[in-house]
C-alpha atoms as a PDB file:
ATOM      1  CA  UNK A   1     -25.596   1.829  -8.422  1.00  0.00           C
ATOM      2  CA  UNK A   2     -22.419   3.884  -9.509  1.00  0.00           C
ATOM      3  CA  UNK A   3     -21.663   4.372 -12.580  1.00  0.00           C
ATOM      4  CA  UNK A   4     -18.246   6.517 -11.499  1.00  0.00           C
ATOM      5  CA  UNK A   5     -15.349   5.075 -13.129  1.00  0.00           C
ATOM      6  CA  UNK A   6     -11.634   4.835 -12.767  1.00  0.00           C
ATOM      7  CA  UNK A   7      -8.524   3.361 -14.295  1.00  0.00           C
ATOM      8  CA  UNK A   8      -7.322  -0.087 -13.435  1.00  0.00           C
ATOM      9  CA  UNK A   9      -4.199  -2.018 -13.842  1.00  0.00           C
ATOM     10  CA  UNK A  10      -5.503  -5.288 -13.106  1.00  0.00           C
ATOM     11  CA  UNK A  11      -7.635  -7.024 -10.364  1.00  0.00           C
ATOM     12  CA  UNK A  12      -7.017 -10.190  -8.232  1.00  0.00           C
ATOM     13  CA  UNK A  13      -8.980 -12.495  -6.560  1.00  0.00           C
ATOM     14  CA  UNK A  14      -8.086 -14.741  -3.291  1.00  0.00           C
ATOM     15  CA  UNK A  15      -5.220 -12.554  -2.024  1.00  0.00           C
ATOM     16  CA  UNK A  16      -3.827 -13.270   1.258  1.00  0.00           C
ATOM     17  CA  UNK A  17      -1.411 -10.617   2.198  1.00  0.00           C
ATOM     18  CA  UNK A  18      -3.204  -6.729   1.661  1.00  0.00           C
ATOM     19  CA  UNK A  19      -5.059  -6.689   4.852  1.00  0.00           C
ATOM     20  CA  UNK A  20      -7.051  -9.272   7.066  1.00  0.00           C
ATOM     21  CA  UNK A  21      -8.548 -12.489   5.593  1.00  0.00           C
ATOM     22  CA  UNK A  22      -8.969 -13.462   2.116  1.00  0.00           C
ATOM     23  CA  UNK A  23      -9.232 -10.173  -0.035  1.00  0.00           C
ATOM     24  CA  UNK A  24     -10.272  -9.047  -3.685  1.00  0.00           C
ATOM     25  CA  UNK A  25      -7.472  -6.698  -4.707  1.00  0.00           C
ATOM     26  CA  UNK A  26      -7.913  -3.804  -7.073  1.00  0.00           C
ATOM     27  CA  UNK A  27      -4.503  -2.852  -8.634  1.00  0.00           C
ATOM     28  CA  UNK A  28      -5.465   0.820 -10.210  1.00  0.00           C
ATOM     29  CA  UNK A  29      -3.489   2.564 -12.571  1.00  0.00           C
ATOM     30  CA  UNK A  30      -0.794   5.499 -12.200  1.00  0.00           C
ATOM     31  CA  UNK A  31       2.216   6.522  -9.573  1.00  0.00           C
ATOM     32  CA  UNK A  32       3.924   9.374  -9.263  1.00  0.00           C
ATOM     33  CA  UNK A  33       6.862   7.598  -6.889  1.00  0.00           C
ATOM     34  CA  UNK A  34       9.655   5.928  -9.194  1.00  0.00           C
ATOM     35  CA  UNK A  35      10.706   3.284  -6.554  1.00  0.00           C
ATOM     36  CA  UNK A  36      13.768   1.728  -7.832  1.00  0.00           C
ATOM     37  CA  UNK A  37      12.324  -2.094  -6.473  1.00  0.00           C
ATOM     38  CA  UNK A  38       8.760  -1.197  -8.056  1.00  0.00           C
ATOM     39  CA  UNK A  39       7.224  -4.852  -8.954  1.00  0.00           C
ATOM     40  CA  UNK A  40       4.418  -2.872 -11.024  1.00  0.00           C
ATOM     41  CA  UNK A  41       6.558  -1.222 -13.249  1.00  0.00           C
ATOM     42  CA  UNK A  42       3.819  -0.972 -16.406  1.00  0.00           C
ATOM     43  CA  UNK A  43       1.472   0.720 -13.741  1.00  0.00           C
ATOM     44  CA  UNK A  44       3.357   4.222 -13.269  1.00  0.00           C
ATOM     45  CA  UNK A  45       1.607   5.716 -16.737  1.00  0.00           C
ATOM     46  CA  UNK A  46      -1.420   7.273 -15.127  1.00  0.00           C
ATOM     47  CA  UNK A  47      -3.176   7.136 -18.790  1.00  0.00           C
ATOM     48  CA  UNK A  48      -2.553   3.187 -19.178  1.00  0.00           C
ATOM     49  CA  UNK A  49      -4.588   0.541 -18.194  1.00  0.00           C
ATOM     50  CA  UNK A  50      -7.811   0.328 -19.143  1.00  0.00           C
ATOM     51  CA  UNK A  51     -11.610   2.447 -17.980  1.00  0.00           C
ATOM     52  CA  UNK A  52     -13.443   0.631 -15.430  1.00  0.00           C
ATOM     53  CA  UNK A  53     -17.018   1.295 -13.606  1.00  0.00           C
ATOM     54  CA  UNK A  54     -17.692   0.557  -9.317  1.00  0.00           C
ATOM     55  CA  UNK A  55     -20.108  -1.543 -10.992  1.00  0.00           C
ATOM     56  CA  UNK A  56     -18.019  -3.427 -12.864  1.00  0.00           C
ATOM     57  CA  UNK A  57     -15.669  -4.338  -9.895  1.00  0.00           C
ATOM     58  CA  UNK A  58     -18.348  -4.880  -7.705  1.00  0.00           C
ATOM     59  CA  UNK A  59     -20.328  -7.497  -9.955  1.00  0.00           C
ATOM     60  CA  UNK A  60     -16.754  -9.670  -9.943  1.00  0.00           C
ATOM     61  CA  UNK A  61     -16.059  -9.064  -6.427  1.00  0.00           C
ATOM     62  CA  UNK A  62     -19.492 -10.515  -5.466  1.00  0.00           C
ATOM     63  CA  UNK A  63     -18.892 -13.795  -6.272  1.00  0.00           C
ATOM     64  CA  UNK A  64     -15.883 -13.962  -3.495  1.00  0.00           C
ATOM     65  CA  UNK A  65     -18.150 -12.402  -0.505  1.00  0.00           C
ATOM     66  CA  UNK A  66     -18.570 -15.905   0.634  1.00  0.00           C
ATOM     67  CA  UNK A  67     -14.591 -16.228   0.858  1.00  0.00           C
ATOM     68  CA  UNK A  68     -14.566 -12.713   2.384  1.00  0.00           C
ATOM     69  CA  UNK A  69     -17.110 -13.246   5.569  1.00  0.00           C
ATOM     70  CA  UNK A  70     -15.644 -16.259   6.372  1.00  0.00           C
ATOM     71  CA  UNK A  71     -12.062 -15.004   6.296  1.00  0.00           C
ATOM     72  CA  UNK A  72     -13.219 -12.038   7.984  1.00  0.00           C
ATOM     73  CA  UNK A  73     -11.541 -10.297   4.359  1.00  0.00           C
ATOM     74  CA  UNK A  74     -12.995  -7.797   1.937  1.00  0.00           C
ATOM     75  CA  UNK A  75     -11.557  -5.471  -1.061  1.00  0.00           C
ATOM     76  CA  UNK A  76      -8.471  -3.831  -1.023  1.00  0.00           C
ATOM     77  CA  UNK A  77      -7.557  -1.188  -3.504  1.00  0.00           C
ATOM     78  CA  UNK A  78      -3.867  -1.066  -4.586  1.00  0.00           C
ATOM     79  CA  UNK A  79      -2.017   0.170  -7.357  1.00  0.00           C
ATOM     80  CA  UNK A  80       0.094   1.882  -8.928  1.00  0.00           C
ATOM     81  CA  UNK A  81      -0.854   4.094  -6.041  1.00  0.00           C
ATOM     82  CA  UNK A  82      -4.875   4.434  -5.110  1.00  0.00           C
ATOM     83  CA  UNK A  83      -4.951   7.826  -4.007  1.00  0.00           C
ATOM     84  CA  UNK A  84      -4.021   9.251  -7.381  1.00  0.00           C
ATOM     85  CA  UNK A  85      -8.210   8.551  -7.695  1.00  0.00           C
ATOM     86  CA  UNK A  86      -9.710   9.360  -4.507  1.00  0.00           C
ATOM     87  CA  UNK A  87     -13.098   9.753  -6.109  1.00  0.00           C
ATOM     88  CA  UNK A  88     -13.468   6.702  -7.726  1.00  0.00           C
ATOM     89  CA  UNK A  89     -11.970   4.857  -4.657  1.00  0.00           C
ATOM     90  CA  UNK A  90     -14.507   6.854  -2.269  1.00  0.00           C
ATOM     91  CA  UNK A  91     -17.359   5.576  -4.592  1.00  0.00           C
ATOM     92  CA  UNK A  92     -16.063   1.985  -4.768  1.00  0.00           C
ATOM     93  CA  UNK A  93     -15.620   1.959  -0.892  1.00  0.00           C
ATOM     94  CA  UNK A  94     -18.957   3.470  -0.447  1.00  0.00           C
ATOM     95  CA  UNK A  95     -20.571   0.937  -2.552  1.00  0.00           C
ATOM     96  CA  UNK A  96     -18.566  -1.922  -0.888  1.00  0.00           C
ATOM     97  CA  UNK A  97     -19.864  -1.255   2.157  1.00  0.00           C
ATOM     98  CA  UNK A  98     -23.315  -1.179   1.055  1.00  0.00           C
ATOM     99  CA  UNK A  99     -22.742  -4.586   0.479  1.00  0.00           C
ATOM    100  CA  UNK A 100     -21.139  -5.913   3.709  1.00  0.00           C
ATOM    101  CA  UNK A 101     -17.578  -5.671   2.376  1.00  0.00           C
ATOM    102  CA  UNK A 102     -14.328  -4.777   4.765  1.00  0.00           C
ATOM    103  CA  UNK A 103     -12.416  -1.564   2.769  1.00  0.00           C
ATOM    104  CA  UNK A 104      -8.810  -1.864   3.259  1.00  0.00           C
ATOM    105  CA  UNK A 105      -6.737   1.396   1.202  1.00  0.00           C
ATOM    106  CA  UNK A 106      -3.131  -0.023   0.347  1.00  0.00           C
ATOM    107  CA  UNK A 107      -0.992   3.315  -0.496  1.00  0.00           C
ATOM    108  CA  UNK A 108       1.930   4.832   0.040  1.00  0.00           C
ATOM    109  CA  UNK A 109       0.570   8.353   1.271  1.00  0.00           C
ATOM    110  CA  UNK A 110       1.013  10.821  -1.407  1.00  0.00           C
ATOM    111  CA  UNK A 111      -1.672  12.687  -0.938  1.00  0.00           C
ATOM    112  CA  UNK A 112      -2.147  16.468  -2.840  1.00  0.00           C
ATOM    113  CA  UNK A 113      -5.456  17.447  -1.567  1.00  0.00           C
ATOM    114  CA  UNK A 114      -6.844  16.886   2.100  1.00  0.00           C
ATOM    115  CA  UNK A 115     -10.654  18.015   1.207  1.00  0.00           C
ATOM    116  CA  UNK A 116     -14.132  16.581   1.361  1.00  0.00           C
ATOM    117  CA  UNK A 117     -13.606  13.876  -0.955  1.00  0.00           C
ATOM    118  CA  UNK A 118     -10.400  12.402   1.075  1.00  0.00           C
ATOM    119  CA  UNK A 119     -12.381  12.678   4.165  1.00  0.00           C
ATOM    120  CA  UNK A 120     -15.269  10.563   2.453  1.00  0.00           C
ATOM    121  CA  UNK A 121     -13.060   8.192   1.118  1.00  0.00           C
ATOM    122  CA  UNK A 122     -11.375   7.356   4.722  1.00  0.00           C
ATOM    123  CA  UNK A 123     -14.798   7.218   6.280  1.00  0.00           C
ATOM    124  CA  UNK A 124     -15.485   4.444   4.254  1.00  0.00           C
ATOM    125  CA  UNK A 125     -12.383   2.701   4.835  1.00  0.00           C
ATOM    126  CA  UNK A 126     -11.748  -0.001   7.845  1.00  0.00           C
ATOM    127  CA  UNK A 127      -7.997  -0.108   7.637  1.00  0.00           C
ATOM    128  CA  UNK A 128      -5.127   1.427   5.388  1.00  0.00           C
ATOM    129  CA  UNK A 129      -2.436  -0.025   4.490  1.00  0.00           C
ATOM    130  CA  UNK A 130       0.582   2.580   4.607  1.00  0.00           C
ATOM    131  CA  UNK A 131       3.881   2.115   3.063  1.00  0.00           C
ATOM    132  CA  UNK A 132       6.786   4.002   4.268  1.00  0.00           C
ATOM    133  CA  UNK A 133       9.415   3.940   2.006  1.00  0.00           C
ATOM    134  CA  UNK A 134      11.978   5.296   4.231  1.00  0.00           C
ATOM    135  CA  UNK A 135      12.159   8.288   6.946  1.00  0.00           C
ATOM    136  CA  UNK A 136      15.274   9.530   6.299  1.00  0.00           C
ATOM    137  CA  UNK A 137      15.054  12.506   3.538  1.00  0.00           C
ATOM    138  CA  UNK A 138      17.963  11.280   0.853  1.00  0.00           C
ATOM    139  CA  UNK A 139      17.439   7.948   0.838  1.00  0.00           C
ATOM    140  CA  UNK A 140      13.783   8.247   0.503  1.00  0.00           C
ATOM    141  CA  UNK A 141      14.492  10.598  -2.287  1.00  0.00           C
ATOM    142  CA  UNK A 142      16.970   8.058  -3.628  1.00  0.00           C
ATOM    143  CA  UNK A 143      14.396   4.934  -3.241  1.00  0.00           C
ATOM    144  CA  UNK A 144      11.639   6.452  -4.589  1.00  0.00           C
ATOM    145  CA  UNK A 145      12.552   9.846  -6.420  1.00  0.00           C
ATOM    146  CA  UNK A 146      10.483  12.200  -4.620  1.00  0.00           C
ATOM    147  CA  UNK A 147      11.034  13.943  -1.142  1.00  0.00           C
ATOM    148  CA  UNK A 148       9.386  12.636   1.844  1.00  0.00           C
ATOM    149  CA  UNK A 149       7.076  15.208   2.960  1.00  0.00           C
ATOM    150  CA  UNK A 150       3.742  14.058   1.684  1.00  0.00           C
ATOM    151  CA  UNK A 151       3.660  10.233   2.902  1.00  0.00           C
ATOM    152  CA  UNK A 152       4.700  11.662   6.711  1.00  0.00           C
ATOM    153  CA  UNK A 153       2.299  14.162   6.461  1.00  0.00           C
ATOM    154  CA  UNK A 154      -0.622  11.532   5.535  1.00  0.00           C
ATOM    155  CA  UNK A 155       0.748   9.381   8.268  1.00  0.00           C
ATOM    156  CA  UNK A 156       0.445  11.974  10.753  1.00  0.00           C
ATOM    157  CA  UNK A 157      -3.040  13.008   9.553  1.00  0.00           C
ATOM    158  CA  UNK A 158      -4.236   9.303  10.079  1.00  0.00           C
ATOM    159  CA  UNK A 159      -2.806   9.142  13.518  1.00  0.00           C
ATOM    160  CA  UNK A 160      -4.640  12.554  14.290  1.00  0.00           C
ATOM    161  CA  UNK A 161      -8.673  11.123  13.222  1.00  0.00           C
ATOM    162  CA  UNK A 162      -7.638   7.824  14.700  1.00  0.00           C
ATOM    163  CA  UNK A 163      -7.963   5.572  11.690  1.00  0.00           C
ATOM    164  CA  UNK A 164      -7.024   1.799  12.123  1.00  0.00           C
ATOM    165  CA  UNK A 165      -3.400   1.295  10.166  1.00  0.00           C
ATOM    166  CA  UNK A 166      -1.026  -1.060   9.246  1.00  0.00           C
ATOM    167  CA  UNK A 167       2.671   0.655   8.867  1.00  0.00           C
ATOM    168  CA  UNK A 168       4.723  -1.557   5.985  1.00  0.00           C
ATOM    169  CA  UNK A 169       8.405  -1.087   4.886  1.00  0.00           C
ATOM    170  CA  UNK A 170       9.963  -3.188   2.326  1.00  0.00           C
ATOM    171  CA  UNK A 171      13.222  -3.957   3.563  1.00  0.00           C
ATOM    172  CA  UNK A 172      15.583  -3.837   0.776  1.00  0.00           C
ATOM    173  CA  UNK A 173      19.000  -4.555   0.828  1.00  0.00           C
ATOM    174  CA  UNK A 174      21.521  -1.041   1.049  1.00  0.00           C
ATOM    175  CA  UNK A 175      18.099   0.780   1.656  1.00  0.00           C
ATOM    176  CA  UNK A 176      16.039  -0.266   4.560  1.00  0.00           C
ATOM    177  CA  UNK A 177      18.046  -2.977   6.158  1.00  0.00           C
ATOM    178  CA  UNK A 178      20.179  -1.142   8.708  1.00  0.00           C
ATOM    179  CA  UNK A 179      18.882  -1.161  12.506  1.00  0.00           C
ATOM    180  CA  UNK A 180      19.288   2.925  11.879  1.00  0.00           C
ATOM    181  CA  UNK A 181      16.842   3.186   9.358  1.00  0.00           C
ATOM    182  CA  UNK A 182      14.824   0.448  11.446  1.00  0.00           C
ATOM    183  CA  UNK A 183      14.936   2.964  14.345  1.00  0.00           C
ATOM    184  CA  UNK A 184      13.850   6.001  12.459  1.00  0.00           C
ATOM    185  CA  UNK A 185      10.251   4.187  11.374  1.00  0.00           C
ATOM    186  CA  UNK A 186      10.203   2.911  15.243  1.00  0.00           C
ATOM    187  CA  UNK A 187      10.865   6.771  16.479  1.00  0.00           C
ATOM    188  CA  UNK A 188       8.477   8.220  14.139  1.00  0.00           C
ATOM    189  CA  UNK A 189       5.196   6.087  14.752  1.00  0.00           C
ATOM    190  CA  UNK A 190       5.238   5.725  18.213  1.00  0.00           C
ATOM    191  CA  UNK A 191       3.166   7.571  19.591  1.00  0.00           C
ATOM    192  CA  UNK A 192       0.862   6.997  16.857  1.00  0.00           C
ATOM    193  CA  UNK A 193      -1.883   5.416  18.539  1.00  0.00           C
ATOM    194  CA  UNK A 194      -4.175   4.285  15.412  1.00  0.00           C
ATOM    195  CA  UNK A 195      -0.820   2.188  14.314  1.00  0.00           C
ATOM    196  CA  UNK A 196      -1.867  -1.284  15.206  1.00  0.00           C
ATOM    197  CA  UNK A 197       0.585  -3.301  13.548  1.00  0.00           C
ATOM    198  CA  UNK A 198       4.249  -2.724  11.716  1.00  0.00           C
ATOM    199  CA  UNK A 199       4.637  -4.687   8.911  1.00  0.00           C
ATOM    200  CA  UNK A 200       8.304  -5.816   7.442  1.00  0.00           C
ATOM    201  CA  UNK A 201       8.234  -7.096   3.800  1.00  0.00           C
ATOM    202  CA  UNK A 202      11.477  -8.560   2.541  1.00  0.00           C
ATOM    203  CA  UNK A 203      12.460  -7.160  -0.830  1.00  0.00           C
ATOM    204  CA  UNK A 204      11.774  -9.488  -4.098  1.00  0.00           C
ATOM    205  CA  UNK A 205      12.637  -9.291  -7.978  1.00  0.00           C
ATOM    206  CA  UNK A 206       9.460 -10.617  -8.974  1.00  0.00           C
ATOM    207  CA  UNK A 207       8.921  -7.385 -10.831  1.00  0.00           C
ATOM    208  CA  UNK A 208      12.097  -7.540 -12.562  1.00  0.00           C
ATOM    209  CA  UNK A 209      10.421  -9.089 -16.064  1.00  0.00           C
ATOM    210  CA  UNK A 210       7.891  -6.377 -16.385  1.00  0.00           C
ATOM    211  CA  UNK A 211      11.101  -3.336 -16.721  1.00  0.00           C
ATOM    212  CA  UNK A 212      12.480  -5.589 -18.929  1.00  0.00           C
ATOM    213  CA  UNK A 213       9.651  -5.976 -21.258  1.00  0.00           C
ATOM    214  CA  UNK A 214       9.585  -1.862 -21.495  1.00  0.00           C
ATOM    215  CA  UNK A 215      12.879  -2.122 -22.845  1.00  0.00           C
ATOM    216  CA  UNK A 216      14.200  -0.841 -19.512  1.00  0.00           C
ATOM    217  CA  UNK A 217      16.876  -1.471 -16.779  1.00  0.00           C
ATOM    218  CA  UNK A 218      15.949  -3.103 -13.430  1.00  0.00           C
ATOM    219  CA  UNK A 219      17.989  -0.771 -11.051  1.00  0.00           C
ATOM    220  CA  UNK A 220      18.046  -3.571  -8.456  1.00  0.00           C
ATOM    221  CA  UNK A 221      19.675  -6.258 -10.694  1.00  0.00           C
ATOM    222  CA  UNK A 222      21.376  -8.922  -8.998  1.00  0.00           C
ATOM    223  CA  UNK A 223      20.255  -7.656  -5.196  1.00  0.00           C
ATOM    224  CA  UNK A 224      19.479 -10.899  -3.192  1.00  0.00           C
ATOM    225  CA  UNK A 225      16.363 -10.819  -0.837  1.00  0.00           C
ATOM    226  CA  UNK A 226      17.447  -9.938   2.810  1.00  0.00           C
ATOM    227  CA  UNK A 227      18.090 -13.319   4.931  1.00  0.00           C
ATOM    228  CA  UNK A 228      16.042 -14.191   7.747  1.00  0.00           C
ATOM    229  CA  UNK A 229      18.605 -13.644  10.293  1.00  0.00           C
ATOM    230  CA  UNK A 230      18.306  -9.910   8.852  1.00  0.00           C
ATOM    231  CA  UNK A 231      14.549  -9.824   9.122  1.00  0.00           C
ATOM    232  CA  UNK A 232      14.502 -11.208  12.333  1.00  0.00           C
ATOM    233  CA  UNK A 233      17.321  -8.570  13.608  1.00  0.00           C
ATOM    234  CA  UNK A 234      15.102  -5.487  12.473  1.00  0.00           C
ATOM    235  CA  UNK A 235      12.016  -7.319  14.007  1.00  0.00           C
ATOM    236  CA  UNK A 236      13.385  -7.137  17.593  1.00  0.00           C
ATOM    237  CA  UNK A 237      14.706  -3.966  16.509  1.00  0.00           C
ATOM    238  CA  UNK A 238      11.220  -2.393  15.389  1.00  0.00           C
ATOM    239  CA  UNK A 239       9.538  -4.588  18.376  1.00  0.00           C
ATOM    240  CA  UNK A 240      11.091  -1.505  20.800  1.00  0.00           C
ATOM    241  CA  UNK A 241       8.535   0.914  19.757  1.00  0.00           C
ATOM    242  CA  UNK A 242       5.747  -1.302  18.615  1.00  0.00           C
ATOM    243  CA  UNK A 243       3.821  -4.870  20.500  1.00  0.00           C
ATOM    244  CA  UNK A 244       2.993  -6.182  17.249  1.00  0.00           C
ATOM    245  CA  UNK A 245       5.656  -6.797  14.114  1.00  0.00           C
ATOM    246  CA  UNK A 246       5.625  -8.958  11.672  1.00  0.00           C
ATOM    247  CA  UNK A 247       7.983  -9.770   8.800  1.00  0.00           C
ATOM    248  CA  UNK A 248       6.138 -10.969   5.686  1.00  0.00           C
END
């Protein structure tokens, strides 16, 4: 048993949408990327949330391997952004699949450190989950307040030891909605063999309550969800470089 522990926003059971089948989701705790559509707002303070054990998350996420094997699901670890604890998530993952569980890493690729414990962590992950913001320098910069450079470089990294991914984008309206920016994700990942699905999420102000309750301003007030003739427009556009797209 593991007694290494980590900080965690919140957990979730049942989800249907962070990798294959029915999946228990850890949300942990800190980000360093300020994206202006962030539904997790309370999550960027990498000393919030509260101190949490692998054992502890593995004793709760027992009770839903039934749901998991016959979903063909497992645990997914989220955030905030994961990789700001690669130990902890290396020891989870290791422990989860100890126990017969599917390891999914949902991040958006800021990575600081490609060392031993990285290269543990993505042994013991089946699939990540990789969320590129956008590929075009300022508007990444203006999305998410930091440059580009790290997520690509993860990305490539990926594509180079061959591990399974799933490329997301959120499309959000004035950001990610053109057919330019479309092509730019299309150009960049296709030759990346390990890619084996793209993944377009339409934008949502679910989030919106949780700025507001830190006193602050939700920079995306008023923006309306992209329509579904807009969706389906970057689908076909993304479908150029790519067999298999789907929009969330």
């Amino acid at each position: 048993m593991s007694s290494s522990t980590g900080r965690l926003h919140h957990l979730e059971s049942c989800g249907a949408v962070d990798g294959p089948g029915i999946r228990f989701l850890v949300f942990l705790q800190g980000c360093v990327m300020r994206c202006q559509y962030c539904h997790n707002r309370d999550s960027w303070d990498r000393q919030g949330g509260r101190e949490v054990t692998v054992d502890e998350i593995l004793t709760e996420a027992r009770s839903y391997l039934p749901f998991m094997r016959a979903s063909g699901g497992g645990i997914t670890c989220t955030g905030g952004e994961a990789l700001l604890q690669p130990a902890f998530v290396r020891d989870l993952f290791q422990a989860a699949k100890a126990e017969g569980m599917h390891t999914c890493l949902d991040t958006n690729g800021y990575v600081c450190h490609y060392d031993e414990v990285l290269d543990q962590l993505l042994v013991a992950t089946d699939l990540v989950l990789l969320d590129l913001k956008h590929l075009d320098e300022g508007v990444h910069r203006e999305l998410t307040g930091i440059p580009r450079r790290r997520p690509l470089a993860f990305a490539r990294h990926l594509a180079a030891i061959g591990k399974p991914t799933w490329i997301r984008q959120v499309i959000v309206p004035g950001f990610t909605d053109s057919e330019a920016s479309m092509h730019l994700l299309g150009e960049f990942i296709e030759t990346m063999d390990n890619v084996e699905r793209i993944e377009l999420l339409p934008y949502h102000a679910l989030g919106e309550y949780k700025w507001q309750e830190l006193g602050e301003r939700y920079p995306l007030s008023g923006v309306e969800p992209p329509s579904g003739e807009t969706m389906q427009r970057l689908v076909a556009v993304a479908s150029q470089y790519h067999p298999q797209v789907i929009a969330g």
